[in-house]
C-alpha atoms as a PDB file:
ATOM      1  CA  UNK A   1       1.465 105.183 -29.544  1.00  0.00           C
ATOM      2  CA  UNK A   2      -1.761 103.742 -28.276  1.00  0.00           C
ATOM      3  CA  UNK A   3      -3.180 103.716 -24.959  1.00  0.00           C
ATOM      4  CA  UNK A   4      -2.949  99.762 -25.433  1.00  0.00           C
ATOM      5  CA  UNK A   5       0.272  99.180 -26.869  1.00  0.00           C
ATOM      6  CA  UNK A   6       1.728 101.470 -23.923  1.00  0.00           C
ATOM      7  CA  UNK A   7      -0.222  98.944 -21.488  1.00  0.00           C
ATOM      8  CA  UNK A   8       1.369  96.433 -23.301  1.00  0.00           C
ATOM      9  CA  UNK A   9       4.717  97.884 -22.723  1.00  0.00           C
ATOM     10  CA  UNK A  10       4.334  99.065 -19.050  1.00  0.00           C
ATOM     11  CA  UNK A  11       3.278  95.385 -18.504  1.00  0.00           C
ATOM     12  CA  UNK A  12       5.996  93.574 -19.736  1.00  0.00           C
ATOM     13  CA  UNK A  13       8.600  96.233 -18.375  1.00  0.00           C
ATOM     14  CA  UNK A  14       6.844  95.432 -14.913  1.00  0.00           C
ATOM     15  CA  UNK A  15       7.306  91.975 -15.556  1.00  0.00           C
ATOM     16  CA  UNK A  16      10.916  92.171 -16.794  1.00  0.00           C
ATOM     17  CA  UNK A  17      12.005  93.906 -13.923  1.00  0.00           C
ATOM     18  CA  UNK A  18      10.230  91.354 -11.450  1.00  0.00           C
ATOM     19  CA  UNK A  19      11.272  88.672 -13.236  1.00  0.00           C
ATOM     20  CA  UNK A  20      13.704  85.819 -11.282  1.00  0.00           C
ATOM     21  CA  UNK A  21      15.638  83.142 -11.811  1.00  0.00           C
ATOM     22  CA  UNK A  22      13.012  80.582 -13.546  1.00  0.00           C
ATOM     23  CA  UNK A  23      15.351  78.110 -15.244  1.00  0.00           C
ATOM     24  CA  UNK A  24      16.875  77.250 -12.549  1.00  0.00           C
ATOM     25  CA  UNK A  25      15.728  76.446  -9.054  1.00  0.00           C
ATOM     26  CA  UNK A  26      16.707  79.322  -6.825  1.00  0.00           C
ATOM     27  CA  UNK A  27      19.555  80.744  -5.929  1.00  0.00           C
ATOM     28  CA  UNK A  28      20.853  77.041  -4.422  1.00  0.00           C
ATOM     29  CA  UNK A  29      20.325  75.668  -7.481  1.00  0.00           C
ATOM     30  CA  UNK A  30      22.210  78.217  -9.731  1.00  0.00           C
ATOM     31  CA  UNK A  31      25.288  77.982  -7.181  1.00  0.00           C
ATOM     32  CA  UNK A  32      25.256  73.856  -7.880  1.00  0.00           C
ATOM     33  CA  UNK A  33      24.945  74.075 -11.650  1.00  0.00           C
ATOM     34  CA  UNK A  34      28.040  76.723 -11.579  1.00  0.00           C
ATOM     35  CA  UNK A  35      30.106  74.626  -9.288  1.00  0.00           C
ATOM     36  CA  UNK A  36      29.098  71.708 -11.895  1.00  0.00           C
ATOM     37  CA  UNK A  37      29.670  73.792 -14.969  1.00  0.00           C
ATOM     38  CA  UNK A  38      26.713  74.674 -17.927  1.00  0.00           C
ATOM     39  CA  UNK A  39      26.191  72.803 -20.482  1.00  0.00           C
ATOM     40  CA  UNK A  40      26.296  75.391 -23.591  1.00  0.00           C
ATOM     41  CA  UNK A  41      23.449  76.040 -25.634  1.00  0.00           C
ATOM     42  CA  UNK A  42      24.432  73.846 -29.201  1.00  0.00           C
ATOM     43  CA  UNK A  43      25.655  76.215 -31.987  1.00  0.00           C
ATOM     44  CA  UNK A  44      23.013  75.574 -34.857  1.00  0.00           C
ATOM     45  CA  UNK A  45      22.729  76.929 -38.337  1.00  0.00           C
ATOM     46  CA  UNK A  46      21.472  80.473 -39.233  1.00  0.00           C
ATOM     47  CA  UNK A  47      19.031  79.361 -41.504  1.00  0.00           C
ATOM     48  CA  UNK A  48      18.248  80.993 -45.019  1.00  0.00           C
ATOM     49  CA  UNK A  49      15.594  83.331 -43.898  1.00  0.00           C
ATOM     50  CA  UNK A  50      17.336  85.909 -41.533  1.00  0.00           C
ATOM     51  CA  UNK A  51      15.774  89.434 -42.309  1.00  0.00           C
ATOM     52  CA  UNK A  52      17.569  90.920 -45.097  1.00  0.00           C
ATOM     53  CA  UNK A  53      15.566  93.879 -44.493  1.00  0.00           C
ATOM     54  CA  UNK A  54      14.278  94.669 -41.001  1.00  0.00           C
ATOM     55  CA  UNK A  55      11.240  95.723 -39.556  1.00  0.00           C
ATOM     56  CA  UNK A  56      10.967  99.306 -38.319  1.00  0.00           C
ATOM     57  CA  UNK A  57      10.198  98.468 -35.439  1.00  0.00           C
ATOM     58  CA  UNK A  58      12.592  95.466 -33.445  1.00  0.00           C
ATOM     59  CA  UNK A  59      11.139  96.109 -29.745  1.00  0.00           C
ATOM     60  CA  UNK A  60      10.198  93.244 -27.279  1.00  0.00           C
ATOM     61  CA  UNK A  61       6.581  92.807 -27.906  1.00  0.00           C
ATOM     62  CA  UNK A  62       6.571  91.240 -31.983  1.00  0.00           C
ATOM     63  CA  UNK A  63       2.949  90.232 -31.739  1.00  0.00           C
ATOM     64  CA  UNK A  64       1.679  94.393 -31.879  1.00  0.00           C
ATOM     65  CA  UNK A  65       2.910  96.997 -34.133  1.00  0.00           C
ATOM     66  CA  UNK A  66       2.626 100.229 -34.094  1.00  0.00           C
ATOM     67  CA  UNK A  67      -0.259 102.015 -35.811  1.00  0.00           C
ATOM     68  CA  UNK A  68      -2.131  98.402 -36.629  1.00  0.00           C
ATOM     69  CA  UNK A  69      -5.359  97.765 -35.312  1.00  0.00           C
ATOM     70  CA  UNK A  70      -5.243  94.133 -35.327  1.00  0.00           C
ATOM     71  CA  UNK A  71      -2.937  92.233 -33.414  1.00  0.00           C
ATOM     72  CA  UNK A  72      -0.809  88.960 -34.871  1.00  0.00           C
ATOM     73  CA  UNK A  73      -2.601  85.799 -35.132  1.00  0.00           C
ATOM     74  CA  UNK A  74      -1.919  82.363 -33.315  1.00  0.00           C
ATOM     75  CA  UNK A  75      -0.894  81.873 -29.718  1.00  0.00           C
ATOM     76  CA  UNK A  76       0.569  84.552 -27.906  1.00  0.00           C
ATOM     77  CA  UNK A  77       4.050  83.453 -26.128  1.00  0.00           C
ATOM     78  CA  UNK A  78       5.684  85.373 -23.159  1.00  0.00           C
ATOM     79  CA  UNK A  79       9.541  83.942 -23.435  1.00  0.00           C
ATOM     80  CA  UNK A  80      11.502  84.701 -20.643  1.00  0.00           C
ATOM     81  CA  UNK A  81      15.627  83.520 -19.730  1.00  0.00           C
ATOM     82  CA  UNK A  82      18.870  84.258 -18.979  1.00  0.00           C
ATOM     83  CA  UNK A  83      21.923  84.813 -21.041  1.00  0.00           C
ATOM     84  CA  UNK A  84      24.924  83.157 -18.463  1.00  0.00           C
ATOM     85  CA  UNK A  85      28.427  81.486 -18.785  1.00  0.00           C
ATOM     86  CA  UNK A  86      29.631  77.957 -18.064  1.00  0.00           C
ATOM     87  CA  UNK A  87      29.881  79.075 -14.681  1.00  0.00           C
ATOM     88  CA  UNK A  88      26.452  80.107 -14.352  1.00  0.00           C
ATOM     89  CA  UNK A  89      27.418  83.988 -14.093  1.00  0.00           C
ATOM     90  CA  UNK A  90      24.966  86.394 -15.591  1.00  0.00           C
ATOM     91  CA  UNK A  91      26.064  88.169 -18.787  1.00  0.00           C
ATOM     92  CA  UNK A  92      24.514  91.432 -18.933  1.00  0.00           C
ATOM     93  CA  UNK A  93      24.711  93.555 -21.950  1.00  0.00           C
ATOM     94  CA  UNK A  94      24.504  90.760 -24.195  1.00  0.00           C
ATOM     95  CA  UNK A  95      22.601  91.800 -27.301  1.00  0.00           C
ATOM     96  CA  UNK A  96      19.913  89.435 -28.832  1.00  0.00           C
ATOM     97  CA  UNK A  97      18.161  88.871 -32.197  1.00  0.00           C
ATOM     98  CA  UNK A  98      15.501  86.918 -32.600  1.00  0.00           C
ATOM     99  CA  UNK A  99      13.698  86.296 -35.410  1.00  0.00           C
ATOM    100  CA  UNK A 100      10.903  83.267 -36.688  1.00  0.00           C
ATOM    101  CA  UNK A 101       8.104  82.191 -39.327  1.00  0.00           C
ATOM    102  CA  UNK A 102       4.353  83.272 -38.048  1.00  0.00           C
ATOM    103  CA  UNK A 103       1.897  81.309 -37.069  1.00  0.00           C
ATOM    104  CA  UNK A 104       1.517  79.626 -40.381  1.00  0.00           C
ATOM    105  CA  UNK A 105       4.927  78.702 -40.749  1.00  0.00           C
ATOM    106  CA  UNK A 106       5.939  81.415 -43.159  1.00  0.00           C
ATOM    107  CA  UNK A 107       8.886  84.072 -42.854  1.00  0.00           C
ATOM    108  CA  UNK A 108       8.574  87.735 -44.064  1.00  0.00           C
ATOM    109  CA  UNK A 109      11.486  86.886 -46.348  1.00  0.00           C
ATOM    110  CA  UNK A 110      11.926  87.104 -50.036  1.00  0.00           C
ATOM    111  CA  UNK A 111      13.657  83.759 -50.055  1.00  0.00           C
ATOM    112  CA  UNK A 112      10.711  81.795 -48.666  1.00  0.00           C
ATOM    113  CA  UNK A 113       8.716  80.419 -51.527  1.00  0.00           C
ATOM    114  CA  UNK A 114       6.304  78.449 -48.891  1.00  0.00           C
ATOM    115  CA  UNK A 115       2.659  79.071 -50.237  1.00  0.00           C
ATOM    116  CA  UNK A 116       1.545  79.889 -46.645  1.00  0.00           C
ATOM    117  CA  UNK A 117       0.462  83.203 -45.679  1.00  0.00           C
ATOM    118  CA  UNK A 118       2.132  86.079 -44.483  1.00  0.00           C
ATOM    119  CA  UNK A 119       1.221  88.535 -41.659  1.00  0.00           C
ATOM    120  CA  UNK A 120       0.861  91.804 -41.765  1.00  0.00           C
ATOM    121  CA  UNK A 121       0.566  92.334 -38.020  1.00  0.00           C
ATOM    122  CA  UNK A 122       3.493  89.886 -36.858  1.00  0.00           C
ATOM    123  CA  UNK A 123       6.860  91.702 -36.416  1.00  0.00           C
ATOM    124  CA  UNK A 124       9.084  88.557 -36.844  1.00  0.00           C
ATOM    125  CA  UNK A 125      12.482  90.186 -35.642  1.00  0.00           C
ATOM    126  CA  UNK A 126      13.315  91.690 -32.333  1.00  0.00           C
ATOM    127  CA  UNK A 127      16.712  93.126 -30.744  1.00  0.00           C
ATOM    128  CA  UNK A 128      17.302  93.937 -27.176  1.00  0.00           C
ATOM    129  CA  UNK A 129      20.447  93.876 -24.316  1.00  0.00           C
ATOM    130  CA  UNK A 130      20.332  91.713 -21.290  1.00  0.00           C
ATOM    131  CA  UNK A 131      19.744  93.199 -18.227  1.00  0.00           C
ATOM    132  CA  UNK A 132      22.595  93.576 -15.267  1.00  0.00           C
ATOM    133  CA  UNK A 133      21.520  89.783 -14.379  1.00  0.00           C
ATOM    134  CA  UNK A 134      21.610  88.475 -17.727  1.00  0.00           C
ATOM    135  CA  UNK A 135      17.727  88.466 -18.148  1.00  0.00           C
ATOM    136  CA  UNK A 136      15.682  88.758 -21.455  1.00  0.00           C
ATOM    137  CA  UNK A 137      12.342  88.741 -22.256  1.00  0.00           C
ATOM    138  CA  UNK A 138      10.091  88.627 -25.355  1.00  0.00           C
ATOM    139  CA  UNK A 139       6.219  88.162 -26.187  1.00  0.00           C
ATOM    140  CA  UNK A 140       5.401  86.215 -29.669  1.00  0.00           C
ATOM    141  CA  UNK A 141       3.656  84.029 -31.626  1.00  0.00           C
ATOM    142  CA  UNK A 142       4.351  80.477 -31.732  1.00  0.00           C
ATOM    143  CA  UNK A 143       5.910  79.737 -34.950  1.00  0.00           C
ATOM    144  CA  UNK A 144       4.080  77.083 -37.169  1.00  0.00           C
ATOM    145  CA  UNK A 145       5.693  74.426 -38.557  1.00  0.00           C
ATOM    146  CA  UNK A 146       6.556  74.219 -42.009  1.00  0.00           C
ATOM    147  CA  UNK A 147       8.246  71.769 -44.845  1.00  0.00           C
ATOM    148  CA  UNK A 148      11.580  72.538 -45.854  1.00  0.00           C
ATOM    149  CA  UNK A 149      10.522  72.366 -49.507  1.00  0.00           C
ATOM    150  CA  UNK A 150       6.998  72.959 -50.467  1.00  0.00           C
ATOM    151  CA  UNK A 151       7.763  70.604 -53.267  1.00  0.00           C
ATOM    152  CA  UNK A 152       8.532  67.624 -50.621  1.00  0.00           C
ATOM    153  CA  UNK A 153       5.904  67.978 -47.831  1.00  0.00           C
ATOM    154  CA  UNK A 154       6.856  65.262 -45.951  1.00  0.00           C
ATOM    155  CA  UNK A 155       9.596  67.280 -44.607  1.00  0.00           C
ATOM    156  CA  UNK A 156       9.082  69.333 -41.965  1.00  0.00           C
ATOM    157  CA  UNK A 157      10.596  71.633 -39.388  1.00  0.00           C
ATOM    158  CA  UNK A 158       9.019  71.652 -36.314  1.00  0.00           C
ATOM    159  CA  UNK A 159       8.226  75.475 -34.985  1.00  0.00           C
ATOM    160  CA  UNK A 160      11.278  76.794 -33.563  1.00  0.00           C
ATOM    161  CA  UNK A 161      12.470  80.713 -33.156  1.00  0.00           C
ATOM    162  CA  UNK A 162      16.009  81.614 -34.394  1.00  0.00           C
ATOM    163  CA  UNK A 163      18.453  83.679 -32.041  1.00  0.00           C
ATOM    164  CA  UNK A 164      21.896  85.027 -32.661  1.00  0.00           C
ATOM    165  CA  UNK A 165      23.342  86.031 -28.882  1.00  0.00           C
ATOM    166  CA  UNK A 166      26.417  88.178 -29.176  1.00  0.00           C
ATOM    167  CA  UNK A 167      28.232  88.874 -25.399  1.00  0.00           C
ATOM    168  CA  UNK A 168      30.909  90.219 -24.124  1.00  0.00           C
ATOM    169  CA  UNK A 169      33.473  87.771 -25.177  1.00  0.00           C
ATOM    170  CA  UNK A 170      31.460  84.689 -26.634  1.00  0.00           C
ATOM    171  CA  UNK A 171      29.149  84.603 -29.969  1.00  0.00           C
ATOM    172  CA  UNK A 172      26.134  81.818 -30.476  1.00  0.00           C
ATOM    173  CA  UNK A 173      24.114  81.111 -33.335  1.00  0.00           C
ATOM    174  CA  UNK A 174      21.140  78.428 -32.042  1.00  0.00           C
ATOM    175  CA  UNK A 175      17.478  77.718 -32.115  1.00  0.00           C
ATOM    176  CA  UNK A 176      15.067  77.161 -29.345  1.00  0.00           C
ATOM    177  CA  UNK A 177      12.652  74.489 -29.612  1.00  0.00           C
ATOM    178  CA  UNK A 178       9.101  74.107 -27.914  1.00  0.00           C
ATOM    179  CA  UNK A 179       8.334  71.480 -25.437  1.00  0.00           C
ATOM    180  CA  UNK A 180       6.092  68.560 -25.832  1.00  0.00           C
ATOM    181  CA  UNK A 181       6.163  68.575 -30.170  1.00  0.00           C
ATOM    182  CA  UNK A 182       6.283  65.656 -31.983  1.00  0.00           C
ATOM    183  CA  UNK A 183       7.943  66.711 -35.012  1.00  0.00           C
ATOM    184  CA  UNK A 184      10.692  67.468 -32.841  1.00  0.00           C
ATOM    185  CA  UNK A 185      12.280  64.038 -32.817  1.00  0.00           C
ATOM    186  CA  UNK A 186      12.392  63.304 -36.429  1.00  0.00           C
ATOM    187  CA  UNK A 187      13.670  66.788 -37.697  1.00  0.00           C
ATOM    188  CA  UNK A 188      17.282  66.325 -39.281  1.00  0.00           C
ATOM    189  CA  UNK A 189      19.003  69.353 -37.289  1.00  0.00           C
ATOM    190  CA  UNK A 190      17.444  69.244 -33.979  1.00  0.00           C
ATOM    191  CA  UNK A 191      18.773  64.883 -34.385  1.00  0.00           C
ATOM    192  CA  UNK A 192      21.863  66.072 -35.034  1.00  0.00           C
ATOM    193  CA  UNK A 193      22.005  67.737 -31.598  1.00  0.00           C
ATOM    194  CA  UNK A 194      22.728  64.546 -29.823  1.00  0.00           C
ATOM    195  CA  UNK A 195      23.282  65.318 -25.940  1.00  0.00           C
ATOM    196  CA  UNK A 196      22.607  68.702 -26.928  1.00  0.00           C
ATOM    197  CA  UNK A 197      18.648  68.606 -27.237  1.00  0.00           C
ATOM    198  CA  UNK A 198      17.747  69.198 -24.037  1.00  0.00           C
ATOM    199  CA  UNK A 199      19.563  72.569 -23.986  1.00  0.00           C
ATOM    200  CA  UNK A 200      17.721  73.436 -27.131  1.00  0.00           C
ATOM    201  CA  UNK A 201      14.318  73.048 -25.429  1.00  0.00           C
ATOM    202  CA  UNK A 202      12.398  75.628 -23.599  1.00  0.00           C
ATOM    203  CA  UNK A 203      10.572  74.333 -20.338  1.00  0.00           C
ATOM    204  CA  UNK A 204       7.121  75.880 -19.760  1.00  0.00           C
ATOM    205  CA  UNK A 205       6.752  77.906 -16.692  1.00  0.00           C
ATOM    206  CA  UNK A 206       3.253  76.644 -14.554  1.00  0.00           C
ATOM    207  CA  UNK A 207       3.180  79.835 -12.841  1.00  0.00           C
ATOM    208  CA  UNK A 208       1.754  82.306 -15.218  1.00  0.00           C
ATOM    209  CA  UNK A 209       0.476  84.835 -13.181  1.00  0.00           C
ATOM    210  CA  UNK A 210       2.685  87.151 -14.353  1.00  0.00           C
ATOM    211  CA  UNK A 211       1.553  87.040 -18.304  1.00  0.00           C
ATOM    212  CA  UNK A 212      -1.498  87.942 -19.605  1.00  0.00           C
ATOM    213  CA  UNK A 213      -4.810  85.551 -19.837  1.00  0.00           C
ATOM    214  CA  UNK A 214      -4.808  83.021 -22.553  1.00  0.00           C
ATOM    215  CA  UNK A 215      -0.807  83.068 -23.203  1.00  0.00           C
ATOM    216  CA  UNK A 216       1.693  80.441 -22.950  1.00  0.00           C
ATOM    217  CA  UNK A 217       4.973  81.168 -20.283  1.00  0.00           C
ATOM    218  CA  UNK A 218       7.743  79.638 -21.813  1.00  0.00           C
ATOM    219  CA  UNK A 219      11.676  80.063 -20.511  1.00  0.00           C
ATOM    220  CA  UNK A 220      14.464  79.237 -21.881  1.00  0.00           C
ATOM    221  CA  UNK A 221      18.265  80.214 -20.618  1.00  0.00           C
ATOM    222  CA  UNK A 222      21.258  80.487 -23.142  1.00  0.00           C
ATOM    223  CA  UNK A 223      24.374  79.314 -21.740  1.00  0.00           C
ATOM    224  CA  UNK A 224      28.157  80.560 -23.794  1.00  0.00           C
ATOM    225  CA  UNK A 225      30.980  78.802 -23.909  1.00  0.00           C
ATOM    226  CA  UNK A 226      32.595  82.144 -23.218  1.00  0.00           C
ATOM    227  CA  UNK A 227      30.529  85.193 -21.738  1.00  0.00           C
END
């Protein structure tokens, strides 16, 4: 391993470990929203394009991989949250995939027919556990947005990064959605949300001294109906 990808690492463990409670404000605030009870995060489909074959490597960091030079393209995103119950309890051990398109909208996925290109520095999958408060983190590359049929361009699904979050007694299928993008509002599945759309978006975090220069802070807390 290189001297920068273990930077890369050490950073990001660092920043794991001093990570707090950024979804919510405080410890006041995550005592309210318990007594109030979560809204869960809205079950949404799998998609066609989960990884029938996975990369070697499924660590934290997709936007480096081992033994490549160059690093993915497009903007770098440092995605921090929580995995918690309706109560607002942590759930620690909680395993996560996550896997998205690159930057041009295109998965490493023999289904995908999209003309885009690939990239052959972008990991696209990642696994880890939740730590003993529930707490997750992952650096990427914002997904690009892409038409559901390359045939019928008018289309389109706005970027979005898949996750399947299995706990210790609750299951969730969903997709997290970036702040602030128009496409949002007139994509079929995130309408079909309803009141659930504002549990599908990530917030951005102002505070960013905690990720490196140039990258977008993004968080984004996954509540189960069942931990």
């Amino acid at each position: 391993m290189n001297k920068e990808r273990r930077s890369s690492r050490r950073r990001l463990l660092h920043a794991t470990a001093s990570l707090g409670v950024l979804g919510l404000a405080g410890g006041s605030g995550l005592l309210q929203a318990a007594a109030a009870g979560l809204v869960p995060t809205p079950k949404q489909t799998r998609g066609p394009f989960y990884p029938t074959i996975r990369p070697l490597e499924q660590d934290m960091d997709l936007t480096r991989l081992e033994g490549h030079a160059e690093r993915a393209t497009g903007q770098v995103i440092e995605l921090t949250g929580r995995v918690l119950n309706r109560k607002g309890e942590p759930v620690p051990g909680a395993k996560i995939e996550l896997w998205q398109a690159n930057r041009h909208g295109r998965y490493d996925h023999p289904d995908d027919i999209n003309p885009a290109p690939l990239d052959a520095n972008f990991q696209g999958y990642a696994t880890q556990l939740t730590d003993a408060e529930g707490r997750y983190r992952f650096r990427t590359i914002k997904p690009g947005a892409y038409p559901t049929n390359p045939v019928n361009p008018d289309n389109i699904r706005p970027p979005h990064i898949h996750f399947d979050v299995l706990g210790q007694d609750g299951h969730l299928v969903t997709q997290m959605y970036f702040p602030g993008e128009a496409t949002n509002l007139d994509d079929v599945i995130f309408k079909r949300l309803g009141d659930g759309q504002a549990a599908a978006l990530a917030t951005a975090v102002p505070d960013s001294s905690d990720v490196e220069p140039g990258a977008v802070h993004l968080h984004w807390d996954i509540v189960l109906r069942q931990g």
